[in-house]
C-alpha atoms as a PDB file:
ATOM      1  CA  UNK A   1      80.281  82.426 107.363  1.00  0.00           C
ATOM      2  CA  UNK A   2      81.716  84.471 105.029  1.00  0.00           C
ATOM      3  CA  UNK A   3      82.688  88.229 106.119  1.00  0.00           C
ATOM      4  CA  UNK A   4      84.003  90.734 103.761  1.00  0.00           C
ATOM      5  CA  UNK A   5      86.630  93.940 105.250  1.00  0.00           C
ATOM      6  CA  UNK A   6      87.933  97.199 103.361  1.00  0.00           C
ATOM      7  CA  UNK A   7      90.659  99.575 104.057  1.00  0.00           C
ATOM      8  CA  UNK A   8      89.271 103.152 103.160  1.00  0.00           C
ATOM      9  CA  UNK A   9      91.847 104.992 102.110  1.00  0.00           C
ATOM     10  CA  UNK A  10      93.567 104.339  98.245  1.00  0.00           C
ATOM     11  CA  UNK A  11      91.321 101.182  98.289  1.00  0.00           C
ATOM     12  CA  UNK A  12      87.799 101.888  98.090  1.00  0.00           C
ATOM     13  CA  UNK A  13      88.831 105.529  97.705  1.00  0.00           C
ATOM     14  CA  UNK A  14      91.984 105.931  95.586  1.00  0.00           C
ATOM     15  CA  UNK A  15      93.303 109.537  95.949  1.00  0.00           C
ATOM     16  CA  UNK A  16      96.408 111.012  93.467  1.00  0.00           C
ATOM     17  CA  UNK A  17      99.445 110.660  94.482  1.00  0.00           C
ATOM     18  CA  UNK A  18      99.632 114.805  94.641  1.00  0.00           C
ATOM     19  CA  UNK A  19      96.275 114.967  96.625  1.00  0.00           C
ATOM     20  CA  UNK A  20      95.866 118.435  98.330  1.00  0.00           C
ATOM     21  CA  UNK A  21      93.679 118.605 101.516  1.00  0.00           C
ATOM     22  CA  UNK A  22      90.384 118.823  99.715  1.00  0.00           C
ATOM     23  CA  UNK A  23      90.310 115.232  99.911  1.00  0.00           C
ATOM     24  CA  UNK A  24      86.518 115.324 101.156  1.00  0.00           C
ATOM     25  CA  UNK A  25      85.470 116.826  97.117  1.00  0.00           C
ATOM     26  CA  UNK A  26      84.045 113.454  97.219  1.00  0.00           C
ATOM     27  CA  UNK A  27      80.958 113.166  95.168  1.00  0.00           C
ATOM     28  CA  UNK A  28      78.224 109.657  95.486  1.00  0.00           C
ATOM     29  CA  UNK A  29      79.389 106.724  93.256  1.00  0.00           C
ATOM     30  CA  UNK A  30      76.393 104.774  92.194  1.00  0.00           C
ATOM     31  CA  UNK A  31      78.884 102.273  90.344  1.00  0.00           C
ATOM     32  CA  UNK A  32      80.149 100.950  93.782  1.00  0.00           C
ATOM     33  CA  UNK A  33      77.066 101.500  95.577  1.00  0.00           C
ATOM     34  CA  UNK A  34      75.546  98.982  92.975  1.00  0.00           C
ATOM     35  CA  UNK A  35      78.363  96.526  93.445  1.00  0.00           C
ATOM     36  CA  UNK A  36      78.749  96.549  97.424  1.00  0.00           C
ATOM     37  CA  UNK A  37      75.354  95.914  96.977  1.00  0.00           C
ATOM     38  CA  UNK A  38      75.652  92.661  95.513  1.00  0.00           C
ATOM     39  CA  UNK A  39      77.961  91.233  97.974  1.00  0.00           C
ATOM     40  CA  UNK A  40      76.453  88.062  99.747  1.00  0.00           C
ATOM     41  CA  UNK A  41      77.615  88.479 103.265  1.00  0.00           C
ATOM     42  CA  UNK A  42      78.445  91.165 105.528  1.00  0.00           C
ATOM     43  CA  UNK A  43      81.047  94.134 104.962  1.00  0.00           C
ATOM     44  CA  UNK A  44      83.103  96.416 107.181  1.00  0.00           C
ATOM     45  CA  UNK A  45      85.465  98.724 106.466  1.00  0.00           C
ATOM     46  CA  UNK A  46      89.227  98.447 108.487  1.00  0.00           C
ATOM     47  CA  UNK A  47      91.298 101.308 108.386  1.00  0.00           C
ATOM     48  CA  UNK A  48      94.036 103.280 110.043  1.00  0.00           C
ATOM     49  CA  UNK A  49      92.197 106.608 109.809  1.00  0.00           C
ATOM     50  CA  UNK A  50      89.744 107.836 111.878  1.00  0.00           C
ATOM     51  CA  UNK A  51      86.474 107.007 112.703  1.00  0.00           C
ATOM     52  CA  UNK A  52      85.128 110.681 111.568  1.00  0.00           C
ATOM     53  CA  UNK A  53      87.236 110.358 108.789  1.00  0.00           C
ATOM     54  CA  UNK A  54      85.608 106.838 107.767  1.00  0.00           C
ATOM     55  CA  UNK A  55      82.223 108.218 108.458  1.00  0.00           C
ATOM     56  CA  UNK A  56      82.775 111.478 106.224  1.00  0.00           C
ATOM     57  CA  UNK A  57      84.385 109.518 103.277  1.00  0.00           C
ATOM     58  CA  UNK A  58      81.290 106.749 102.983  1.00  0.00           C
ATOM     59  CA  UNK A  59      78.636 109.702 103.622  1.00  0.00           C
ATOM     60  CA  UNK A  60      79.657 111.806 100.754  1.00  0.00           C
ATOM     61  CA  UNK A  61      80.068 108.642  98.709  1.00  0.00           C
ATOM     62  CA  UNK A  62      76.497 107.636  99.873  1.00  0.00           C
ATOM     63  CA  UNK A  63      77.657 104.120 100.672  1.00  0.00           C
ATOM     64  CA  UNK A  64      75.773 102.721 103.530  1.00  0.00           C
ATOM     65  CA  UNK A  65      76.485  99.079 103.108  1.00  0.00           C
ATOM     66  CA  UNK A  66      78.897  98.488 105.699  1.00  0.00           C
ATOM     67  CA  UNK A  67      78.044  96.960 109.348  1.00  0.00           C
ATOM     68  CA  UNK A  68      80.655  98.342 111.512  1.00  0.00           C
ATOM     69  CA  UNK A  69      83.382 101.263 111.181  1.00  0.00           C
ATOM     70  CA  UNK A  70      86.797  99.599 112.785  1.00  0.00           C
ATOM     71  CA  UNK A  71      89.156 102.403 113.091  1.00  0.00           C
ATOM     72  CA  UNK A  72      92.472 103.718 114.757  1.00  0.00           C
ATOM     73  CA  UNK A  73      90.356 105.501 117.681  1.00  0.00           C
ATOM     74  CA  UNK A  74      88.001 102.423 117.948  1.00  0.00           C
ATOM     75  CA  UNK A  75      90.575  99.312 118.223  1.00  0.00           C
ATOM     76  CA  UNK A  76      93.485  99.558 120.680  1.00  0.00           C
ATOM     77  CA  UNK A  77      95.914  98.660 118.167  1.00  0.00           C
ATOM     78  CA  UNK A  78      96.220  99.985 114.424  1.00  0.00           C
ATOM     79  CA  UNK A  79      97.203  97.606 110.905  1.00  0.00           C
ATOM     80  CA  UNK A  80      99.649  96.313 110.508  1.00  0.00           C
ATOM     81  CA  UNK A  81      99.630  94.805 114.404  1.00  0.00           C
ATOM     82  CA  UNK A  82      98.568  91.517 115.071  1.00  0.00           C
ATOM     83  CA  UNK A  83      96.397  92.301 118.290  1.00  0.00           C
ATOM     84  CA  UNK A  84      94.690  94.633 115.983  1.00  0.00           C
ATOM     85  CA  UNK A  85      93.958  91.990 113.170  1.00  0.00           C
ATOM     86  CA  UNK A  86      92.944  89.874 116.257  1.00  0.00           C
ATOM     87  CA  UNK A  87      90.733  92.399 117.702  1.00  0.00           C
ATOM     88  CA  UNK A  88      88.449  92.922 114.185  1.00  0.00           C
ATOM     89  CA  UNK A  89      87.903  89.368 113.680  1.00  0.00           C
ATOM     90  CA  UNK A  90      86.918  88.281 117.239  1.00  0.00           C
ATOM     91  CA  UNK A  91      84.895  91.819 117.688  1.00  0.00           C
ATOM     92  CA  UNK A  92      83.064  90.602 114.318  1.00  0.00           C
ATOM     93  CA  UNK A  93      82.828  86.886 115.737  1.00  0.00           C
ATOM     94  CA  UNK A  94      81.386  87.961 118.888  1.00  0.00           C
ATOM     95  CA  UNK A  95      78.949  90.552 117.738  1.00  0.00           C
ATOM     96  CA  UNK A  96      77.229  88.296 115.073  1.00  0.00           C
ATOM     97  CA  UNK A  97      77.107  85.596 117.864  1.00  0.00           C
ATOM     98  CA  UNK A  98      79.316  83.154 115.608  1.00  0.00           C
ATOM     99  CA  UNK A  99      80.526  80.371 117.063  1.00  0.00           C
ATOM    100  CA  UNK A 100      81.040  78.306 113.878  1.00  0.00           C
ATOM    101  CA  UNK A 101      84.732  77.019 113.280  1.00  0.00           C
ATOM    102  CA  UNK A 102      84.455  77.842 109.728  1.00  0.00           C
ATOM    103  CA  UNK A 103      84.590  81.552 109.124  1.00  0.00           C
ATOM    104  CA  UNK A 104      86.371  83.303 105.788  1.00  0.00           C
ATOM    105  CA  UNK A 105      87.589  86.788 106.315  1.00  0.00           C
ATOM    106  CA  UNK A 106      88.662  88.531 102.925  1.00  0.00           C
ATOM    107  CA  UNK A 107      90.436  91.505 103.387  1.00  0.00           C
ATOM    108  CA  UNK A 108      90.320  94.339 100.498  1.00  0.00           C
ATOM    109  CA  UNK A 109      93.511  96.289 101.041  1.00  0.00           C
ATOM    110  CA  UNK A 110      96.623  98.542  99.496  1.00  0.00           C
ATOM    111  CA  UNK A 111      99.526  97.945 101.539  1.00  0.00           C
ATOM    112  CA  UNK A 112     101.306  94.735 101.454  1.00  0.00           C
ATOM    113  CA  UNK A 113     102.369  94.575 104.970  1.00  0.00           C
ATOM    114  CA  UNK A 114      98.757  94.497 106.267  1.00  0.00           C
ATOM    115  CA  UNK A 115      98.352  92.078 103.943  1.00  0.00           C
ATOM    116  CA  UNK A 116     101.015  89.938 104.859  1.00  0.00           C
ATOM    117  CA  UNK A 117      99.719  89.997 108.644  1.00  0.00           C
ATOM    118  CA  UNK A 118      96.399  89.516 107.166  1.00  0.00           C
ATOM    119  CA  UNK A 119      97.639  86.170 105.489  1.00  0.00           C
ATOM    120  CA  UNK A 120      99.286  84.907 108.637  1.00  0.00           C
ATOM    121  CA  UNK A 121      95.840  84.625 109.971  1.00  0.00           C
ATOM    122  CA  UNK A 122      94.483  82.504 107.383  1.00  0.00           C
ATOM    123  CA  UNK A 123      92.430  85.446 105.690  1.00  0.00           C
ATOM    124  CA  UNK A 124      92.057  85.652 101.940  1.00  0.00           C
ATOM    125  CA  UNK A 125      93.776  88.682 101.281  1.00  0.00           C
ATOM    126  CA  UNK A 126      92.958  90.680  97.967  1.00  0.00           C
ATOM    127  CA  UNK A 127      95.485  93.985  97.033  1.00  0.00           C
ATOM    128  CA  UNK A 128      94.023  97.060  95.247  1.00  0.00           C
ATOM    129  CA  UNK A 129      96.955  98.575  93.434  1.00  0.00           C
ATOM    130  CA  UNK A 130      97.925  99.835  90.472  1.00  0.00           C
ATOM    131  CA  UNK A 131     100.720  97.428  89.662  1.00  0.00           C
ATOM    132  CA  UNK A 132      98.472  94.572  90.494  1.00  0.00           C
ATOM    133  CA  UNK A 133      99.729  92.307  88.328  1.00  0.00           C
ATOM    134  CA  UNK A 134     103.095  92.021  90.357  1.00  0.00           C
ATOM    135  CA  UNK A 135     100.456  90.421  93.006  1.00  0.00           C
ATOM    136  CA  UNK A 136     101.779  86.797  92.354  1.00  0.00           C
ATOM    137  CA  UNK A 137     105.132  87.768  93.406  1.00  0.00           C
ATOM    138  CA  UNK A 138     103.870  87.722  96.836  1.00  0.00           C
ATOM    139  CA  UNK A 139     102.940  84.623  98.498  1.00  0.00           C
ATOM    140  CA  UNK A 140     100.532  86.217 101.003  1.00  0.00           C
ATOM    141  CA  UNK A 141      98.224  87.828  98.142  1.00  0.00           C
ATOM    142  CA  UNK A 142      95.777  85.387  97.120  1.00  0.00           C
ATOM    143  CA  UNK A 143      94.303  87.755  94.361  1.00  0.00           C
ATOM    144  CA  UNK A 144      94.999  91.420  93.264  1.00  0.00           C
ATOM    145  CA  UNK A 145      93.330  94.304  91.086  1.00  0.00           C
ATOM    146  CA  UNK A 146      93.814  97.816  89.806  1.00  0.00           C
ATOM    147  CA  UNK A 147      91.366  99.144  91.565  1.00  0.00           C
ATOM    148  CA  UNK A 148      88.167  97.763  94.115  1.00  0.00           C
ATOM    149  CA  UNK A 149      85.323  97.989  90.955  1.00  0.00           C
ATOM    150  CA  UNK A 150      87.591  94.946  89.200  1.00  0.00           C
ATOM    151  CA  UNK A 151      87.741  93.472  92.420  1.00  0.00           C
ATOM    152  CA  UNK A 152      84.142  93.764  93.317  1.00  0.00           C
ATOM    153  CA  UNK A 153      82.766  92.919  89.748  1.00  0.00           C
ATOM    154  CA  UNK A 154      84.703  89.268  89.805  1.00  0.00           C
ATOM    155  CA  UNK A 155      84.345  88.826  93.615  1.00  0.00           C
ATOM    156  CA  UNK A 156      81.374  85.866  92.543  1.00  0.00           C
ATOM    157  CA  UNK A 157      83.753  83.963  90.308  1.00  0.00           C
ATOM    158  CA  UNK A 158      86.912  84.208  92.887  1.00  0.00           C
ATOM    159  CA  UNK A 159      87.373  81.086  95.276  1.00  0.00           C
ATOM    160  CA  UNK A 160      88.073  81.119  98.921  1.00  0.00           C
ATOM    161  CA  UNK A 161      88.744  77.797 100.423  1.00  0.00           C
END
């Protein structure tokens, strides 16, 4: 089974670098609506922020397509710890009753350390930033874009095995 996870914050939401604290000015965005849409297998978002802060963000954005909220106040541990990596993928594991040896996790993130713990793992790990291209100098990116619709839009032709 293949299972799909998303930091929030300056991946699927990329905020300037001089954001004030009207971050929540957040309007629906059909364009990734339409492409989390398309994804084959089950998403969930992973991030270090909140849980009312996850649930805020995706309800203004109207983007409903994600199983399960993993956040700071819902895990005992927060990225980039391993128990916390360890705790998403056997909470996912257990509560879609998968027992099956062969599981993918691909991990849609912005900071190269979570990546990098991520990658230890075995997860695919994909980095949303700006300076993407600098993605091969690191051996625990497998692929990297400027942003999560590039990502998204080539997911399909991308190979994780």
């Amino acid at each position: 089974m293949l299972y799909y996870l998303f930091d929030l914050d300056d991946t699927i939401v990329i905020h300037p670098p001089n954001r004030n604290d009207d971050m929540y000015d957040l309007k629906p965005d059909p364009c990734l609506q339409n492409l989390l849409n398309n994804l084959k297998y089950k998403s969930f978002i992973y991030t270090n922020g909140t849980y009312g802060h996850a649930e805020l963000v995706l309800n203004k954005m109207k983007l409903d397509n994600f199983k399960k909220i993993y956040a700071r106040d819902t895990m005992p541990f927060m990225k980039p710890h391993i128990k916390s990596f360890n705790f998403v993928q056997k909470n996912i594991l257990f509560q879609d009753y998968n027992t099956d040896l062969n599981n993918t996790f691909i991990f849609f993130e912005d900071t190269l350390e979570n990546l990098r713990m991520a990658k230890n793992l075995g997860w695919f790990t994909i980095w949303i930033n700006p300076h993407y291209n600098r993605g091969k100098l690191y051996d625990f990116v497998d692929y990297s874009f400027p942003n999560i619709y590039d990502a998204l839009y080539k997911i399909n032709s991308l190979k994780f095995y």
